[in-house]
Protein backbone atom coordinates (compact mmCIF):
# COMPACT_ATOMS: atom_id res chain seq x y z
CA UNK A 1 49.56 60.11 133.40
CA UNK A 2 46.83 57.50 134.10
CA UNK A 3 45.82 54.09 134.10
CA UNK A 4 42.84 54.15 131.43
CA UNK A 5 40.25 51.65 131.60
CA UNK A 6 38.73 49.81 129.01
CA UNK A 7 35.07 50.53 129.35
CA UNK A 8 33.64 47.36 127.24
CA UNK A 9 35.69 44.54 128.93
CA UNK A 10 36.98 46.25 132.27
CA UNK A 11 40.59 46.25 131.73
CA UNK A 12 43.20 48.40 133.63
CA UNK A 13 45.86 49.31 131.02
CA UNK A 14 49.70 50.97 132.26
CA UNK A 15 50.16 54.63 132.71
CA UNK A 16 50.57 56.71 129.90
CA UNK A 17 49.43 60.40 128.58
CA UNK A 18 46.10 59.63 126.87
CA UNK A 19 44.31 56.60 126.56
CA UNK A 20 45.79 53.39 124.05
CA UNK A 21 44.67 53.24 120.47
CA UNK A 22 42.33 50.07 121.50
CA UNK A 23 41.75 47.36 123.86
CA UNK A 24 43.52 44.12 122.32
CA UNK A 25 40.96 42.40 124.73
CA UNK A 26 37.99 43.53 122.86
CA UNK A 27 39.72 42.97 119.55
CA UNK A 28 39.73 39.53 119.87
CA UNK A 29 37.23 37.31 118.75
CA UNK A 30 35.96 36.24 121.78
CA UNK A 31 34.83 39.84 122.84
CA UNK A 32 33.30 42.62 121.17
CA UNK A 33 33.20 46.69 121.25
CA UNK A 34 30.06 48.60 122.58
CA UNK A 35 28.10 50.12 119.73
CA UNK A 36 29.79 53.39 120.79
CA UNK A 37 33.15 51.73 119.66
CA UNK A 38 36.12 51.87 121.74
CA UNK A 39 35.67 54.07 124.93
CA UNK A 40 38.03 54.57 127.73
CA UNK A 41 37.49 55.77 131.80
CA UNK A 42 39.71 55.93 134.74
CA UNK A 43 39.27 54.99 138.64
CA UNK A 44 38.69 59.29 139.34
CA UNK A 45 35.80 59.48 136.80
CA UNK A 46 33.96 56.80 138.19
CA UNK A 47 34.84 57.69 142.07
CA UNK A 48 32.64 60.84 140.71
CA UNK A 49 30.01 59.48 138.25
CA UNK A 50 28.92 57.49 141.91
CA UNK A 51 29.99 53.98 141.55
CA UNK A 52 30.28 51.91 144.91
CA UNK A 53 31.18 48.09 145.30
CA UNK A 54 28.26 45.98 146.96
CA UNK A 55 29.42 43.12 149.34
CA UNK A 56 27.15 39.89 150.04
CA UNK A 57 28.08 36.72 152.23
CA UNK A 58 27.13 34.12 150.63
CA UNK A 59 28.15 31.52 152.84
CA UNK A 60 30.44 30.91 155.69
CA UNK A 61 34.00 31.95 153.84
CA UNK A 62 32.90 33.33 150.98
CA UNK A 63 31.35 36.79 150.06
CA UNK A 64 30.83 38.32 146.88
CA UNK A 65 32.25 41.85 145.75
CA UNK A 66 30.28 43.64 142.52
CA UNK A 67 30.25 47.21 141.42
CA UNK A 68 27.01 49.15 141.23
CA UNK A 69 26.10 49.89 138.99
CA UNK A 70 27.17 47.47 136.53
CA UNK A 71 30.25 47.94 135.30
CA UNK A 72 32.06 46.65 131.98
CA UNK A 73 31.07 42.86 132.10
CA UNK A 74 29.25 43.11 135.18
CA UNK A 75 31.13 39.88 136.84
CA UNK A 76 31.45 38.88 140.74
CA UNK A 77 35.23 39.31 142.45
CA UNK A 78 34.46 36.06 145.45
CA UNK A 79 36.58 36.53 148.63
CA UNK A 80 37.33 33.58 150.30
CA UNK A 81 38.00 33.51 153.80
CA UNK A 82 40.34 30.75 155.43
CA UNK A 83 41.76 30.28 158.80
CA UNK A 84 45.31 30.80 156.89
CA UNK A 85 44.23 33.53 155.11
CA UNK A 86 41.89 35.36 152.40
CA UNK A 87 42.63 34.86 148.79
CA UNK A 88 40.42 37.33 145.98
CA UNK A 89 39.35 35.23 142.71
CA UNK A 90 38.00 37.16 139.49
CA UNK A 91 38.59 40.64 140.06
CA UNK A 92 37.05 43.88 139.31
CA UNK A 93 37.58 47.12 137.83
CA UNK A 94 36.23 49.51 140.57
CA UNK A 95 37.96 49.98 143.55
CA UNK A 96 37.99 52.66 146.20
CA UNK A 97 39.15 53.34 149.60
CA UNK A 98 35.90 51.97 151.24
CA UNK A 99 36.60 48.68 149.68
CA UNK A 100 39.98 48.47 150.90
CA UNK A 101 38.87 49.40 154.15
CA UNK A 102 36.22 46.32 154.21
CA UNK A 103 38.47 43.92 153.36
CA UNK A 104 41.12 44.73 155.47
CA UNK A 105 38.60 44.41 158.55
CA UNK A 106 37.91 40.83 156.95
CA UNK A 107 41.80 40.01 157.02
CA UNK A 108 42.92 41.36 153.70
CA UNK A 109 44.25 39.46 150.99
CA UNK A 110 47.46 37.37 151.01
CA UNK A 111 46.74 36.58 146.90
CA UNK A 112 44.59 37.24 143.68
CA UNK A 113 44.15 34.86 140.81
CA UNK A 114 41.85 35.51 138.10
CA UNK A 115 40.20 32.99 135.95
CA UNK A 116 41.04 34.72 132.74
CA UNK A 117 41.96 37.64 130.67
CA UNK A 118 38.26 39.17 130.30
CA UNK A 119 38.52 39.56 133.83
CA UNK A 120 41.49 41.65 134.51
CA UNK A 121 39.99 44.57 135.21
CA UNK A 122 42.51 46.06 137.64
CA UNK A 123 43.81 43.20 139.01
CA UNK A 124 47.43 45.37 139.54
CA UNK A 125 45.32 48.20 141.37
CA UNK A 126 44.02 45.80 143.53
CA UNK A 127 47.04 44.28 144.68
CA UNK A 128 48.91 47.80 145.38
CA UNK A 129 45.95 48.97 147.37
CA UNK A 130 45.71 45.67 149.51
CA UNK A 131 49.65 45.72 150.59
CA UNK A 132 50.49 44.48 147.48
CA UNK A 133 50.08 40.60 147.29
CA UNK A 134 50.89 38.24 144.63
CA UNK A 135 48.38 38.44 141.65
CA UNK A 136 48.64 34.30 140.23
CA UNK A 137 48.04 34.48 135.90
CA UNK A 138 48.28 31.60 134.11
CA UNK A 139 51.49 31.58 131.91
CA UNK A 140 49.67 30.44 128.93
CA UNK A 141 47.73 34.06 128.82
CA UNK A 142 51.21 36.25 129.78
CA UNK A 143 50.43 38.14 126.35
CA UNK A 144 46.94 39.33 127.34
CA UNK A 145 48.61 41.17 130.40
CA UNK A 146 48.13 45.23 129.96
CA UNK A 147 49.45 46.51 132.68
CA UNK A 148 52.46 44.51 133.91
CA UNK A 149 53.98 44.99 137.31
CA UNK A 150 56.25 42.78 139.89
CA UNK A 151 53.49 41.72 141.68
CA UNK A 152 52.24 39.46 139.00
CA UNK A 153 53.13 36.12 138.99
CA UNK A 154 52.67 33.54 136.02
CA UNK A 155 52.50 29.42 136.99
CA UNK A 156 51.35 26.55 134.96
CA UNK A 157 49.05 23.68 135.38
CA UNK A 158 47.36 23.72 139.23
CA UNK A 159 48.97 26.15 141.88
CA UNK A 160 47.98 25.62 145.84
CA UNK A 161 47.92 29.39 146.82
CA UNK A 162 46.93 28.98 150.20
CA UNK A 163 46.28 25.33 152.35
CA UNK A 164 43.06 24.03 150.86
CA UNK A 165 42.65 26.82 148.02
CA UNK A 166 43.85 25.69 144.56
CA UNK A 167 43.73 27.59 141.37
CA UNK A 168 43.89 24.77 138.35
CA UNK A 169 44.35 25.52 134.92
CA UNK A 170 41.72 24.12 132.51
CA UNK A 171 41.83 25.77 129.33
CA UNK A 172 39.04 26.04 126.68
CA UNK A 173 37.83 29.37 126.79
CA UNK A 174 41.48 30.87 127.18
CA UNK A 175 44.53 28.66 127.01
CA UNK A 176 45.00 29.20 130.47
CA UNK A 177 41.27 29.47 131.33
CA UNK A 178 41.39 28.51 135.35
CA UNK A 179 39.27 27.62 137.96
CA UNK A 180 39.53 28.21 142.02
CA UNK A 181 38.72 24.81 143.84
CA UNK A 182 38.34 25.81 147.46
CA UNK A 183 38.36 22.48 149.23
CA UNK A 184 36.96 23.63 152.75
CA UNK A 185 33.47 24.98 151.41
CA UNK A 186 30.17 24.03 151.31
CA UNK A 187 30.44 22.81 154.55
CA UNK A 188 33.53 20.75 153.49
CA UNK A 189 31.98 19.13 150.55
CA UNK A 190 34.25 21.37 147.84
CA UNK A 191 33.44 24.48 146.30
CA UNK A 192 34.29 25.64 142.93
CA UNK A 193 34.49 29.01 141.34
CA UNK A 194 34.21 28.58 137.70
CA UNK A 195 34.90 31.76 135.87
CA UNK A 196 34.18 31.78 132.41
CA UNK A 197 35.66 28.37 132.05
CA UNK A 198 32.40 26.92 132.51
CA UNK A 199 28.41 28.81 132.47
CA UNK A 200 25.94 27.40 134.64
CA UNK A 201 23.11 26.84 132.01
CA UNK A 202 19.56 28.29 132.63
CA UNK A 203 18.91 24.64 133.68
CA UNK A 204 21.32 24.57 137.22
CA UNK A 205 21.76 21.34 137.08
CA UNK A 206 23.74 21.55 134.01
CA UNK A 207 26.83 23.88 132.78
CA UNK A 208 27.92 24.78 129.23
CA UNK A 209 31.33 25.37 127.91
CA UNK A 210 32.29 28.51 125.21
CA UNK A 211 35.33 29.43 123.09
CA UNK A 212 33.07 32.82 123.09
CA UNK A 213 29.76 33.46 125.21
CA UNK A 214 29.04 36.75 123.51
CA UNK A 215 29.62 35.64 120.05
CA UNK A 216 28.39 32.38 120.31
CA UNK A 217 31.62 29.95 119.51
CA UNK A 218 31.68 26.76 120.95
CA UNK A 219 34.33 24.57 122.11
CA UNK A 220 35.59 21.44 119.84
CA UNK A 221 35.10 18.25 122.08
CA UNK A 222 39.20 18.13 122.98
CA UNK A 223 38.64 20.94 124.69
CA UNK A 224 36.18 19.56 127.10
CA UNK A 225 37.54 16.87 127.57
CA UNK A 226 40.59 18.65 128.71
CA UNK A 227 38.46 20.61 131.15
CA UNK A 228 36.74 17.44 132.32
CA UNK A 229 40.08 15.85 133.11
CA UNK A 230 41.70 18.48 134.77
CA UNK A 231 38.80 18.57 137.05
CA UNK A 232 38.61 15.02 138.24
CA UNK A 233 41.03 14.80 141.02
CA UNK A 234 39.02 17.15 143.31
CA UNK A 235 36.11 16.98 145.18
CA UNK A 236 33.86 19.74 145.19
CA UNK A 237 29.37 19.76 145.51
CA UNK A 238 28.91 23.26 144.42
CA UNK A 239 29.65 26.01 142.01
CA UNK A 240 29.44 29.33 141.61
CA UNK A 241 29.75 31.46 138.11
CA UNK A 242 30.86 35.03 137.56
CA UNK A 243 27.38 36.55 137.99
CA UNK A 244 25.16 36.84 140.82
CA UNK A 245 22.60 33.48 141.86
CA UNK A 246 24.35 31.89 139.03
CA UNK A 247 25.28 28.84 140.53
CA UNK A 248 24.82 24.97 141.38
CA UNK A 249 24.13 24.38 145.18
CA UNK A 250 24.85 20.87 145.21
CA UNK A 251 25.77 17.63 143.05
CA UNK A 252 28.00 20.10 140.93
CA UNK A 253 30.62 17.00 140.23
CA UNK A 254 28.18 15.21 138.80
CA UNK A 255 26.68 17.71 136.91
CA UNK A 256 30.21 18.84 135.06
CA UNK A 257 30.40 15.49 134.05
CA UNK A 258 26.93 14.91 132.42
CA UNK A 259 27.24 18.41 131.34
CA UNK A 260 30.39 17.79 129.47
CA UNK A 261 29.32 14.01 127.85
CA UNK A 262 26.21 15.86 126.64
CA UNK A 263 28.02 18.81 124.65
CA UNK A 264 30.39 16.19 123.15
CA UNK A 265 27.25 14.33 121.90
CA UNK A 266 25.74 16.87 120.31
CA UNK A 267 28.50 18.70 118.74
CA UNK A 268 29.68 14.87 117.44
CA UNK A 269 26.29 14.89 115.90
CA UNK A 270 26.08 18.11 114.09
């Protein structure tokens, strides 16, 4: 029996004798299939086709876990270290014992939370090789789940995981497309890890909003408006996306905000 793993998206699925008919993840429309069509891996093959997880502070609290070489979707897991403990946002597919061995020297992990469903990856195989913490998923996306297990845990609307670190449900991309607001970063002025809930645009002083990045489906204005809303009670000067140097090192408030009026226009004027 294994745990097969969708090689398009990243997604861990539950044990069973040969790998699952497809990936209801890529079937959506907000994902796609490799050219190859639907092609499955497991943890073993890529411990021996020489995969290895690269670790970068990049600042005080917050380092930055990706698989070399690239991997699925290719996205960032962010640690984030607080004096009441280290919570993991966006996780990955890889993991080995190396990895575990890191981030237990770094404290270890009293919670997971992921921003949304293309991000899974193994999100259970995580937990059970950090001691098993609580892995936070938005109700709203319970269906998108493919490899349940206790240590999942489904809440609604914002969630304070650990004193100053608050996972906030947005929507737009998914239904319960989240963000991490970690209040303490920056050097106190707010960070916020974004997901796919937002993209920071090629222009980092502004972000974008999708239904569908790869497919190219925008969001109706309710939907950023929603976003924009759910976003205004904190405080937070920078952002960082699901992809390496992808990010907005300071005004990032400001810039969701003029980000989000100027989609509305535009779409209102099409």
């Amino acid at each position: 029996m294994e745990n097969y793993i969708c090689v398009t998206c990243g997604a861990q699925y539950k044990e069973s004798k040969r790998p699952p008919e497809n990936c209801i993840i890529c079937e959506d429309e907000r994902q796609y299939l490799n050219a190859e069509g639907q092609q499955w891996t497991t943890l073993s093959e890529m411990k021996t086709q020489g995969y290895r997880n690269e670790f970068r502070e990049l600042e005080p609290g917050l380092v930055g876990i990706h698989t070399q070489p690239d991997f699925a979707i290719g996205q960032v897991a962010y640690l984030v270290r607080t004096e009441a403990g280290n919570v993991l946002w966006d996780c990955i597919s890889y993991i080995d014992e190396e990895t575990v061995e890191r981030i237990e020297k770094m404290g270890g992990v009293k919670g997971i939370a992921v921003s949304h469903p293309h991000f899974y990856s193994s999100i259970v195989e995580w937990s059970h090789g950090l001691g098993r913490p609580p892995v936070y998923i938005p109700l709203a996306d319970k269906k998108w789940v493919v490899r349940p297990d206790p240590v999942i845990q489904y809440w609604d609307d914002a969630k304070e995981i650990l004193p100053g670190v608050t996972i906030i449900q947005c929507g737009g991309h998914f239904d319960g497309s989240s963000v991490l607001h970690w209040r303490h970063g920056a050097a106190g002025k707010g960070v916020l890890l974004v997901g796919d809930t937002m993209g920071v645009a090629k222009d980092a002083r502004y972000v974008s909003f999708m239904y569908s990045y790869p497919n190219l489906i925008p969001l109706p204005p309710p939907a950023i408006r929603g976003i924009m809303e759910a976003l205004r009670p904190y405080e937070f000067d920078r952002i960082y996306s699901a992809w390496w140097g992808k990010m907005i090192p300071k005004g990032a408030k400001e810039a969701v905000e003029k980000s989000g009026e100027r989609y509305i226009r535009h779409v209102q004027a099409a």
